[in-house]
N, C-alpha and C. Protein backbone atom coordinates (compact mmCIF):
# COMPACT_ATOMS: atom_id res chain seq x y z
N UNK A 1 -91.14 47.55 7.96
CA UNK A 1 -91.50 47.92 6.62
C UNK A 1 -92.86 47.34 6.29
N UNK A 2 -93.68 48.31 5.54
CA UNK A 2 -94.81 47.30 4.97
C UNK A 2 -95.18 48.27 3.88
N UNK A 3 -96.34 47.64 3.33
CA UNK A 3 -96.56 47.88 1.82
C UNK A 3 -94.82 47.88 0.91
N UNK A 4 -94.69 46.59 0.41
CA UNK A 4 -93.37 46.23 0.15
C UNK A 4 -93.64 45.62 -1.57
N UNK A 5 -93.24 46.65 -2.45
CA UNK A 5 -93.89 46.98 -4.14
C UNK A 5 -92.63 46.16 -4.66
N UNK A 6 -92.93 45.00 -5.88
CA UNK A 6 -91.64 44.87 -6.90
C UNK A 6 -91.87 45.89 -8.07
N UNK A 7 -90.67 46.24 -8.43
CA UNK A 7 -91.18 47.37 -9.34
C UNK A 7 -90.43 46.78 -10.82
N UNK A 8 -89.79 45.75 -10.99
CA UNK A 8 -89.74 45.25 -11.84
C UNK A 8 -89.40 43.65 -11.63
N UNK A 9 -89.91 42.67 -12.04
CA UNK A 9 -89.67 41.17 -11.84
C UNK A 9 -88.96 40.77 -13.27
N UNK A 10 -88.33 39.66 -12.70
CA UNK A 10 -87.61 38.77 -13.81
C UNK A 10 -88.10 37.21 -13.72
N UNK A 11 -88.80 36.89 -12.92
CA UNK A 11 -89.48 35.64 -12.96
C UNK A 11 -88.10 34.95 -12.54
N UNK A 12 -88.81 33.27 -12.83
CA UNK A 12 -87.41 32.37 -12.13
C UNK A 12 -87.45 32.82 -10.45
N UNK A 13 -88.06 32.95 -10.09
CA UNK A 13 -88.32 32.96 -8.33
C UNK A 13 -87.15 33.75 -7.90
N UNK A 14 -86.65 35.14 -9.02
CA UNK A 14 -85.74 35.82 -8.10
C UNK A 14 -86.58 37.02 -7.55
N UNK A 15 -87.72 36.88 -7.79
CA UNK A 15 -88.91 37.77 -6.74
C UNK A 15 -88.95 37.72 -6.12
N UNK A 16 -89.43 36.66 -5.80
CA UNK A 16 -89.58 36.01 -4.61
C UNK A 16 -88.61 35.47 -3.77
N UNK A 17 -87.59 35.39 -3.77
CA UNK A 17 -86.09 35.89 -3.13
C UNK A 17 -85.60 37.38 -2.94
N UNK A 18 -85.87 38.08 -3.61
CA UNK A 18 -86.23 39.49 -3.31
C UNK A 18 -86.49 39.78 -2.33
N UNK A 19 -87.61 39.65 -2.32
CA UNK A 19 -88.81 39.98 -1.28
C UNK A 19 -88.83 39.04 0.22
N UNK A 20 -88.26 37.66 0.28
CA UNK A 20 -88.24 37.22 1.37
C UNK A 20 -86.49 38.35 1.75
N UNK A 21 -85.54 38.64 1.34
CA UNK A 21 -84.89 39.08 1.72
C UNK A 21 -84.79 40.37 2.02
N UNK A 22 -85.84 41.27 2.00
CA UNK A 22 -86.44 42.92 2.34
C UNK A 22 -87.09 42.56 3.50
N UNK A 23 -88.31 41.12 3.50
CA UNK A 23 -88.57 40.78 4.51
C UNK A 23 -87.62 40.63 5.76
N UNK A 24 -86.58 39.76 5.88
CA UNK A 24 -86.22 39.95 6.95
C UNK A 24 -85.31 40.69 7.08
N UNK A 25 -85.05 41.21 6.76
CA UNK A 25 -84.34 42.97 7.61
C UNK A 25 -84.86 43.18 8.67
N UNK A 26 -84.09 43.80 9.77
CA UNK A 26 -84.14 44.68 10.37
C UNK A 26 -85.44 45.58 10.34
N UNK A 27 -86.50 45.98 11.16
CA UNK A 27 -86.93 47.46 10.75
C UNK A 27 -86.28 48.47 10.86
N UNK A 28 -86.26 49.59 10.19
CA UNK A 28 -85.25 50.48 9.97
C UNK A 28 -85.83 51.63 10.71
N UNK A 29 -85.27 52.66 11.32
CA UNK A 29 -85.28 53.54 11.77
C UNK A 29 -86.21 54.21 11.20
N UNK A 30 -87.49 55.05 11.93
CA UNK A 30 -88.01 55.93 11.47
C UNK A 30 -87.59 57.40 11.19
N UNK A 31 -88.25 57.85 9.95
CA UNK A 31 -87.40 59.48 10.45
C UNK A 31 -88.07 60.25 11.03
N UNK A 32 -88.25 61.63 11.46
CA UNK A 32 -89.07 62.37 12.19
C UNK A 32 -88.87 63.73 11.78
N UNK A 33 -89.81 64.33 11.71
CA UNK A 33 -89.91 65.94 10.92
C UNK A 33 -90.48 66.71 12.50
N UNK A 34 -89.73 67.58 13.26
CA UNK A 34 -90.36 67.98 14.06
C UNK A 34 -90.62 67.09 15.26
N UNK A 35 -89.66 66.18 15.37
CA UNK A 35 -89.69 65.48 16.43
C UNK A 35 -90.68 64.43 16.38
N UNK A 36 -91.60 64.32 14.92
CA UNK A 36 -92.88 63.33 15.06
C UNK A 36 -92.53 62.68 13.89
N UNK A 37 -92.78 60.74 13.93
CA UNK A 37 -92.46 59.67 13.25
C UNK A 37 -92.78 60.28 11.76
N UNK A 38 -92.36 60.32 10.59
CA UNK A 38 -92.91 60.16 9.16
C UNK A 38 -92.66 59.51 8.71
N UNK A 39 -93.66 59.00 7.46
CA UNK A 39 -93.84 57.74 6.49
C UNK A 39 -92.53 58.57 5.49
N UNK A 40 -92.21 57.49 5.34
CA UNK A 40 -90.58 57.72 3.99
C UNK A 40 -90.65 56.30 3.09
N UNK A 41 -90.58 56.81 1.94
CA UNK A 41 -90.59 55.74 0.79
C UNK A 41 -89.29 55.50 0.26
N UNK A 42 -88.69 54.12 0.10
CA UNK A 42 -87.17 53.94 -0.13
C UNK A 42 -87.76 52.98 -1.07
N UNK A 43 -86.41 53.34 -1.93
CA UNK A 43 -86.21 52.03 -3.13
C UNK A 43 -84.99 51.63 -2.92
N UNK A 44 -85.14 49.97 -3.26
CA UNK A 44 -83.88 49.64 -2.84
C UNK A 44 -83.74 48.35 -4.12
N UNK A 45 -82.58 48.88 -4.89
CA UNK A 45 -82.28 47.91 -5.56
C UNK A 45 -81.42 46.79 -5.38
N UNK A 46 -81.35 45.69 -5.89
CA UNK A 46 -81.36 44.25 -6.14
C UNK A 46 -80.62 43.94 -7.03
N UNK A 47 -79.28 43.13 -6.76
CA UNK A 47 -78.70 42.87 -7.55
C UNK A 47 -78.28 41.31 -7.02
N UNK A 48 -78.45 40.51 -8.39
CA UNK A 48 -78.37 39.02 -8.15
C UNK A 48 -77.06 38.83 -9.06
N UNK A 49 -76.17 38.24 -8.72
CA UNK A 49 -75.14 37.67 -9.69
C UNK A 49 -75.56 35.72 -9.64
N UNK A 50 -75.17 35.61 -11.21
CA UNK A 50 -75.20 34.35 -11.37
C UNK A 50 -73.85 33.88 -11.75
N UNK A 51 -73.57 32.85 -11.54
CA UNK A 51 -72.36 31.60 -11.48
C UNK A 51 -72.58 30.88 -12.52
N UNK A 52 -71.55 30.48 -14.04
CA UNK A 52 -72.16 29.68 -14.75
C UNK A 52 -71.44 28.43 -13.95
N UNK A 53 -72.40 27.60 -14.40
CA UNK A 53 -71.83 26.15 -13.61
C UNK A 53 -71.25 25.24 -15.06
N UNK A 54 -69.94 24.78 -14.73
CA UNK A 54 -69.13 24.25 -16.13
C UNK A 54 -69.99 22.75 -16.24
N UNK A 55 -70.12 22.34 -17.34
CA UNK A 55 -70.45 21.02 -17.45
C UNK A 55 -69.65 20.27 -18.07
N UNK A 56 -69.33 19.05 -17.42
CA UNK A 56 -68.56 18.08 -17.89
C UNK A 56 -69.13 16.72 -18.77
């Protein structure tokens, strides 16, 4: 993958957890039109759950 866009941030470094985790993937399969490699644009959304932590 490259040229790798946030298309919306929430700050708090879940960007940047984002993005190191698109980073290491796998490269993904190219597709091919005619038997020859093409550029394909994917969006891939992101979903973070948070944990409240109880305080005592």
């Amino acid at each position: 993958m490259k040229d790798i866009k946030v298309l919306r941030s929430f700050g708090g470094g879940y960007t940047e957890e984002a993005l190191r985790v698109i980073k290491s993937m796998e490269d993904w399969c190219s597709r091919k039109n005619n038997g020859i490699p093409v550029a394909v644009r994917y969006s891939v959304p992101i979903k973070f759950t948070l944990k409240q932590v109880k305080s005592e």
